[in-house]
C-alpha atoms as a PDB file:
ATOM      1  CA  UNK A   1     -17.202 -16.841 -47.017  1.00  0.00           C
ATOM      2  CA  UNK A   2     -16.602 -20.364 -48.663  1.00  0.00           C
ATOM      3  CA  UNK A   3     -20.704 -20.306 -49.493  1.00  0.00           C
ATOM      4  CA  UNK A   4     -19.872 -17.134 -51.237  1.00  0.00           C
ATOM      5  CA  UNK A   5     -17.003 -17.307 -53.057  1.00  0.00           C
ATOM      6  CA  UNK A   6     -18.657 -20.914 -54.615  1.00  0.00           C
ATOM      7  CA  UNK A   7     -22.110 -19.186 -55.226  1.00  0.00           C
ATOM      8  CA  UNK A   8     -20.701 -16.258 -57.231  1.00  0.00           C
ATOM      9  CA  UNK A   9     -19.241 -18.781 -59.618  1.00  0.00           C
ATOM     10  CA  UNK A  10     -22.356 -20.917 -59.913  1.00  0.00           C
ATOM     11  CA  UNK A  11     -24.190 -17.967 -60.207  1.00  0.00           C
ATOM     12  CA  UNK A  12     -22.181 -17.617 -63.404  1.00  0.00           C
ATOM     13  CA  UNK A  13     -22.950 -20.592 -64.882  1.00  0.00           C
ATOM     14  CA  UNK A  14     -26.392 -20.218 -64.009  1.00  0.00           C
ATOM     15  CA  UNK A  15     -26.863 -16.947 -65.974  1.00  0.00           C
ATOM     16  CA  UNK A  16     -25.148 -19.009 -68.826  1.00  0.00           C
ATOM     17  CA  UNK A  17     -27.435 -22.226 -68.973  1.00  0.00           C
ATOM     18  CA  UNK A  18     -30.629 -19.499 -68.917  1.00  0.00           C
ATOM     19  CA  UNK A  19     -29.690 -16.423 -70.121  1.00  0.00           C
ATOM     20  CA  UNK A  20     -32.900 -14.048 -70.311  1.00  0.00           C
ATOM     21  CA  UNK A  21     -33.550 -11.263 -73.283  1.00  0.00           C
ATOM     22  CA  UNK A  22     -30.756  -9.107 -73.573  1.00  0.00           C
ATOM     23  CA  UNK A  23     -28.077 -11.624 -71.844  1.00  0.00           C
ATOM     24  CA  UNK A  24     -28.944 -14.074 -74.819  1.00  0.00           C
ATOM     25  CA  UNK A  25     -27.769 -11.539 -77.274  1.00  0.00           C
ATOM     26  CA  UNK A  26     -24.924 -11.146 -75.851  1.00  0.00           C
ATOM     27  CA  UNK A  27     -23.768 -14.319 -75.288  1.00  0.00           C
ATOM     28  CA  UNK A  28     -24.385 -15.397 -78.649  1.00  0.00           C
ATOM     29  CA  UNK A  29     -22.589 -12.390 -80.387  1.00  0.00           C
ATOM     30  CA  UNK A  30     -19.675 -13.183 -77.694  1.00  0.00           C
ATOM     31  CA  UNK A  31     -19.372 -17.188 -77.886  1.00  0.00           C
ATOM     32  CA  UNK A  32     -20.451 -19.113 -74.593  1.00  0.00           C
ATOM     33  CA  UNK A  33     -16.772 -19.705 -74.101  1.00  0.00           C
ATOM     34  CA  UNK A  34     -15.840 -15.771 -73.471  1.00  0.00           C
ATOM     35  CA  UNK A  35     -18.537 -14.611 -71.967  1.00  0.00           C
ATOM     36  CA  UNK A  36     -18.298 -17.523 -69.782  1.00  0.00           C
ATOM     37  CA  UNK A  37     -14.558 -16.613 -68.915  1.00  0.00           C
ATOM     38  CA  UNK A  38     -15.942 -12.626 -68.334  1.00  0.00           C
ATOM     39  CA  UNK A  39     -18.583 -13.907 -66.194  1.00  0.00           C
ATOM     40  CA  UNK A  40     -16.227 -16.178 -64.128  1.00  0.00           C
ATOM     41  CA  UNK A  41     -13.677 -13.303 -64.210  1.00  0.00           C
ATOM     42  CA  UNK A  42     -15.524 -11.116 -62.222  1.00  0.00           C
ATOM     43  CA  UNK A  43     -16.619 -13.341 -59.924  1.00  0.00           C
ATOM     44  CA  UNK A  44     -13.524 -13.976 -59.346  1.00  0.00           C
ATOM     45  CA  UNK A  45     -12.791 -10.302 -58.262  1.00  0.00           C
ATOM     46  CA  UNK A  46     -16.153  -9.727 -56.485  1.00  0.00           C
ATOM     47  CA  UNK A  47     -15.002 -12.941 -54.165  1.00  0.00           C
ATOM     48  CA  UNK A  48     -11.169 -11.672 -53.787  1.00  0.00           C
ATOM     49  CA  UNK A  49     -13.197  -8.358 -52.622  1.00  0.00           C
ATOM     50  CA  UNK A  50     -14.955 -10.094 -50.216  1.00  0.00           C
ATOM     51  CA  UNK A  51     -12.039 -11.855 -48.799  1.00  0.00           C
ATOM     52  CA  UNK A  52     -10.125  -9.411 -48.164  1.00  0.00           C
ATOM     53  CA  UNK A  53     -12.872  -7.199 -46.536  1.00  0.00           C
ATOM     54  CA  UNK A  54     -13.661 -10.035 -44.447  1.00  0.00           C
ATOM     55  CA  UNK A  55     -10.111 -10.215 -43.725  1.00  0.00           C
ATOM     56  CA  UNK A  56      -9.438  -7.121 -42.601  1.00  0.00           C
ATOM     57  CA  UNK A  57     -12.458  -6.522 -40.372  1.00  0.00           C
ATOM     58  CA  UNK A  58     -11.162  -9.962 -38.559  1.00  0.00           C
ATOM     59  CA  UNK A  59      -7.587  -7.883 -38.249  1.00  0.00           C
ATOM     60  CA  UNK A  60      -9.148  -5.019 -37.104  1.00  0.00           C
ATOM     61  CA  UNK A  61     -11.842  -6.842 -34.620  1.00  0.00           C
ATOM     62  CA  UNK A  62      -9.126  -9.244 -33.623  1.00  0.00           C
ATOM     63  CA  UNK A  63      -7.192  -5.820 -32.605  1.00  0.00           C
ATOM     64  CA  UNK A  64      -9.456  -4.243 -30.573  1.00  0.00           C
ATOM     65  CA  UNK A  65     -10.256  -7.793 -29.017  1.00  0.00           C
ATOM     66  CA  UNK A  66      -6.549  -8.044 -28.057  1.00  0.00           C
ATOM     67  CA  UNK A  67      -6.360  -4.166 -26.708  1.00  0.00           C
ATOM     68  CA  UNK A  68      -9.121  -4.970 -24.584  1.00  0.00           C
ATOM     69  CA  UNK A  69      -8.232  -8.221 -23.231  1.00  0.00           C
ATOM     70  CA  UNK A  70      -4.427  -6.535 -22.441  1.00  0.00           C
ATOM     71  CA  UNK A  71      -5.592  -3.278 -21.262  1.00  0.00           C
ATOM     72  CA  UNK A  72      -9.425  -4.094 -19.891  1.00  0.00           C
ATOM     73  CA  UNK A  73      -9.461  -7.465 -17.886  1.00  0.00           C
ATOM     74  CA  UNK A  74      -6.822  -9.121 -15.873  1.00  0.00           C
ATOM     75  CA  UNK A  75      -6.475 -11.615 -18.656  1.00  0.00           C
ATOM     76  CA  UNK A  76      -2.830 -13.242 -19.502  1.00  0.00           C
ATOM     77  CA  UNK A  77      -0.814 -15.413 -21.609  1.00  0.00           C
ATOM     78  CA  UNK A  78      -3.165 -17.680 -22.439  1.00  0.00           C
ATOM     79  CA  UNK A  79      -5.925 -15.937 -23.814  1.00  0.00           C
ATOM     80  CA  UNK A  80      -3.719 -13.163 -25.058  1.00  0.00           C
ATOM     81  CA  UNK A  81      -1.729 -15.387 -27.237  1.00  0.00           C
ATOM     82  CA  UNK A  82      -4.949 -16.811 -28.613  1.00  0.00           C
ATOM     83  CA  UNK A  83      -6.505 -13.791 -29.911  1.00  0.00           C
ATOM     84  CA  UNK A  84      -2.784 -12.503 -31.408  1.00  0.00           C
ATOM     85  CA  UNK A  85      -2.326 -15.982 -32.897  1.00  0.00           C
ATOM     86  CA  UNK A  86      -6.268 -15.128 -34.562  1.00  0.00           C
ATOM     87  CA  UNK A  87      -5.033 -11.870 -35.687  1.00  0.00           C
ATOM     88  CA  UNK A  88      -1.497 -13.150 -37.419  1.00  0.00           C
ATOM     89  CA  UNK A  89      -3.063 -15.623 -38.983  1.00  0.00           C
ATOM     90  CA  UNK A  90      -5.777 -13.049 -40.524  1.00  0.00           C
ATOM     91  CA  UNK A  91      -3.204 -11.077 -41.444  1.00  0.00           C
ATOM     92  CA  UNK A  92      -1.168 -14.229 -42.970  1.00  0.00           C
ATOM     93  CA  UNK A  93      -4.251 -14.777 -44.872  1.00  0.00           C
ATOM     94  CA  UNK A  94      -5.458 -10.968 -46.012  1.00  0.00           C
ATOM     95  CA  UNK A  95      -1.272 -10.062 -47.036  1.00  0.00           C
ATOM     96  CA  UNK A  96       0.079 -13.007 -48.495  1.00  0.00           C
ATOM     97  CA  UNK A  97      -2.245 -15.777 -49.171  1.00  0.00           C
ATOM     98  CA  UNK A  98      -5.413 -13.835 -50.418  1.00  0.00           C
ATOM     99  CA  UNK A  99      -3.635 -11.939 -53.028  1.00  0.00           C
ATOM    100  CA  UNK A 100      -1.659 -15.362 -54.361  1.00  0.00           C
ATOM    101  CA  UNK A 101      -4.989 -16.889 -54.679  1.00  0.00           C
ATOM    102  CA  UNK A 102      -6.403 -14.037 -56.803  1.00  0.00           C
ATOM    103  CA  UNK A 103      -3.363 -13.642 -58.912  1.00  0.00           C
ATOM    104  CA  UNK A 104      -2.880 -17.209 -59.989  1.00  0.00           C
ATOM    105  CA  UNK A 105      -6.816 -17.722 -60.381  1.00  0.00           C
ATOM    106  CA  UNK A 106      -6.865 -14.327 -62.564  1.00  0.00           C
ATOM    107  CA  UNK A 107      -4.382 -16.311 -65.173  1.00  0.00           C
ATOM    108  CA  UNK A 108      -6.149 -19.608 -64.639  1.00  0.00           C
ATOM    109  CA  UNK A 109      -8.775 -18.255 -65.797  1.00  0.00           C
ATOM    110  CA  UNK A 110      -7.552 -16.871 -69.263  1.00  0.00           C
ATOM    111  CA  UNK A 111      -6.082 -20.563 -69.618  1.00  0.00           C
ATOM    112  CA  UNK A 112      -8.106 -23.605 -71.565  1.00  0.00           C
ATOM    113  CA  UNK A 113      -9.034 -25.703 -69.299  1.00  0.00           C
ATOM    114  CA  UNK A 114      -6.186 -28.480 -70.472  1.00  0.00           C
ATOM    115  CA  UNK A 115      -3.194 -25.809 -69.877  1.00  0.00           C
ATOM    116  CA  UNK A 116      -1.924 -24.758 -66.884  1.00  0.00           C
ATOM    117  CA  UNK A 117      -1.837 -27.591 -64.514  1.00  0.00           C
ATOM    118  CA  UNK A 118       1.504 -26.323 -62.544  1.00  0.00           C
ATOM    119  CA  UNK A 119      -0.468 -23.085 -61.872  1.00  0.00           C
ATOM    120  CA  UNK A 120      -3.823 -25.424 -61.163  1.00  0.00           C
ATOM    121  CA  UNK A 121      -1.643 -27.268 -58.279  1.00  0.00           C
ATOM    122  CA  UNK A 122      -0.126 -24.445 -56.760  1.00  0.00           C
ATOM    123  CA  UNK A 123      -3.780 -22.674 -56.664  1.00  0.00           C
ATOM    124  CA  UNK A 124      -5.113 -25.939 -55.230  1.00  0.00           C
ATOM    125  CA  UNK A 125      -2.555 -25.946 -52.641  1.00  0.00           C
ATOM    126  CA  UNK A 126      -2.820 -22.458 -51.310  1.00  0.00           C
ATOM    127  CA  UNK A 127      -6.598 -22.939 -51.324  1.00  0.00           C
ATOM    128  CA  UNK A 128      -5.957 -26.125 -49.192  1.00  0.00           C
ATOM    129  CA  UNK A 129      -3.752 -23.917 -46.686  1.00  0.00           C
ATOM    130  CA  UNK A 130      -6.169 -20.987 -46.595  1.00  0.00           C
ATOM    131  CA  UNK A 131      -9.078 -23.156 -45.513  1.00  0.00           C
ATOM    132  CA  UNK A 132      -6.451 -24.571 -43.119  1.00  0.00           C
ATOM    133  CA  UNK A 133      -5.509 -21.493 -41.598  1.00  0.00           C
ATOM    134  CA  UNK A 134      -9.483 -20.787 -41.538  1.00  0.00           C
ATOM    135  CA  UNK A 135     -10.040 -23.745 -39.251  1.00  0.00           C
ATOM    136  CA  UNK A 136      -7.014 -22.732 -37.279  1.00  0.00           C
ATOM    137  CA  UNK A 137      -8.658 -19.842 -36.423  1.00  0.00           C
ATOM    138  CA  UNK A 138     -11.880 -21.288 -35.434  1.00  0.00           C
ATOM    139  CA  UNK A 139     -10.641 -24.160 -33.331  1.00  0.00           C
ATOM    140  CA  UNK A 140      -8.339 -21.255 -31.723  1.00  0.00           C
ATOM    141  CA  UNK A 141     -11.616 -19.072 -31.190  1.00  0.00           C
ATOM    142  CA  UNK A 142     -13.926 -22.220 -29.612  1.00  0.00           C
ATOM    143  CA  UNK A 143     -10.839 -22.774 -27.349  1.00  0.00           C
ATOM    144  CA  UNK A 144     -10.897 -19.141 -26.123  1.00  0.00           C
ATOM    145  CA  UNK A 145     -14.495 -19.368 -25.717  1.00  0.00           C
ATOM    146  CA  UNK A 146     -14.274 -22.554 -23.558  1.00  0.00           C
ATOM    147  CA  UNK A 147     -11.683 -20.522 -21.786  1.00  0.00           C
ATOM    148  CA  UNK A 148     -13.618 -18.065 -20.353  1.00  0.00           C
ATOM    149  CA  UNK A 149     -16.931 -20.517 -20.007  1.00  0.00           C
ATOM    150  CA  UNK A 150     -14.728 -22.397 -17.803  1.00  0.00           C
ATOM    151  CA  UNK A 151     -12.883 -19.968 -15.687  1.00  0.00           C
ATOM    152  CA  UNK A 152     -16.060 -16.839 -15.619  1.00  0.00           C
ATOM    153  CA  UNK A 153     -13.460 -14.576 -15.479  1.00  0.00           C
ATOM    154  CA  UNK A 154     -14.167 -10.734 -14.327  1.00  0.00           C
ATOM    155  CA  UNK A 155     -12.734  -7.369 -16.198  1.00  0.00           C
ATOM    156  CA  UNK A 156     -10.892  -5.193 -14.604  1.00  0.00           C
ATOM    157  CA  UNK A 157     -13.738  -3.089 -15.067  1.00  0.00           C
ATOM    158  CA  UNK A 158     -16.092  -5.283 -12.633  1.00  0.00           C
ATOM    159  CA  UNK A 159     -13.634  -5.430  -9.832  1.00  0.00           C
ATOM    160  CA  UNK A 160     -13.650  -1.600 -10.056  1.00  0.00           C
ATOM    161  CA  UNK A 161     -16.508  -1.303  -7.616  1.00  0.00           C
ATOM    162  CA  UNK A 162     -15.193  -3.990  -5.082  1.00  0.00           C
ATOM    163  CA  UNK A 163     -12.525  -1.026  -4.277  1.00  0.00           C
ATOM    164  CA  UNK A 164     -14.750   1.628  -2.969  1.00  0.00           C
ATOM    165  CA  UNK A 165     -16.447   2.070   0.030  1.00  0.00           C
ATOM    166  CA  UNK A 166     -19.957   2.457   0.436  1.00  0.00           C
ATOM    167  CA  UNK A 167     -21.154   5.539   2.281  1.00  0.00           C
ATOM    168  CA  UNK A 168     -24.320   4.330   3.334  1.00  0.00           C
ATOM    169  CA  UNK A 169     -22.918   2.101   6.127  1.00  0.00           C
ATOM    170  CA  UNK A 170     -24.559   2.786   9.503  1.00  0.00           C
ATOM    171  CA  UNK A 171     -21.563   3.902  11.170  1.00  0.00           C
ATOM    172  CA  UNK A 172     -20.738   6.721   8.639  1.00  0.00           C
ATOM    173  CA  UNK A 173     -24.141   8.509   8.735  1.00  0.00           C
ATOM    174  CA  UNK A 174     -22.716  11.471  11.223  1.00  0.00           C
ATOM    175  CA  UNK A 175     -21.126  14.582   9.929  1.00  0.00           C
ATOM    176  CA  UNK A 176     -17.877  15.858  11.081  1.00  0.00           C
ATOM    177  CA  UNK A 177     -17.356  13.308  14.067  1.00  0.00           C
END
C-alpha cells in the first residue's frame, strides 16, 4: 500500500514531464500548475480508495480470523487478543485516521506550496502514526505467527476424531454379542 499510494503520485508527475499527443494540449491550454494539482488530486482519491478497501478487507479478514480462533480451535488469551488488537487497530486506521489523511491532503493540495504549513504538520504527523499503527500490526501478526510455529497447536476440529471409536477393532467384529 505505501508503494502505491507513492507511485500514483509519481505517476502524475511522470505524465507531466512527457505528456504524449492529446495530454500536451491539454496541459498547455490548462497551465502545468493546474493540471498538475488535477492530476495529483485524483491520485490522491484513487490512493484514499485503496486504503480504505485495504482497510476494510483487513477488518473483515481480521473478523473471521478472530471467530475462528474463538469458536474453531482451543486457542485463548493470547492469540485472541492479538488478532482483536489487529482488527482495532484496522479499524482505528480505516474510521478515523484514513479519512483525516484524505481530508487535510484534499486542502493541501489546493494550497501553494509556501501556505499551509500548520495543515502540512498535522498531515505529516498522522502519516507518521498511520505507518506506526501499520508496523504495529505487523510486528503483532509475526508474533502470532511465531506463536503457533512454536506451540503446533491443534483445532478443535483435529481433536474431533481422537473422540470416536473405531469400529474396526478386532474385538467388535461380532454382531449382537
Amino acid at each position: 500500500m505505501v508503494w502505491l499510494g507513492a507511485s500514483s503520485f509519481r505517476g502524475a508527475d511522470r505524465l507531466l514531464v512527457r505528456p504524449g499527443g492529446a495530454v500536451a494540449g491539454q496541459v498547455r491550454s490548462l497551465g502545468y500548475d493546474r493540471t498538475r494539482a488535477l492530476l495529483r488530486a485524483e491520485a490522491s482519491e484513487q490512493k484514499r480508495w485503496e486504503f480504505e478497501t485495504w482497510e476494510t478487507i483487513q477488518i473483515v479478514g481480521g473478523t473471521l480470523l478472530f471467530l475462528y480462533l474463538l469458536l474453531g480451535t482451543t486457542e485463548r488469551k493470547l492469540g485472541l487478543g492479538l488478532v482483536l488488537a489487529m482488527v482495532l487497530t484496522a479499524a482505528l486506521q480505516r474510521f478515523l485516521i484514513t479519512p483525516e489523511l484524505a481530508a487535510i491532503e484534499n486542502n493541501l493540495l489546493l494550497l501553494p506550496p509556501e501556505a499551509g504549513a500548520a495543515q502540512r504538520d498535522t498531515f505529516w504527523m498522522l502519516h507518521s502514526g498511520y505507518y506506526g499503527l501499520e508496523t504495529l500490526k505487523w510486528g503483532l501478526a509475526l508474533v502470532l505467527v511465531g506463536k503457533y510455529i512454536a506451540s503446533g497447536r491443534r483445532s478443535r476440529l483435529d481433536d474431533a476424531g481422537d473422540d470416536l471409536d473405531l469400529v474396526d477393532k478386532s474385538n467388535y467384529r461380532h454382531i449382537n454379542g
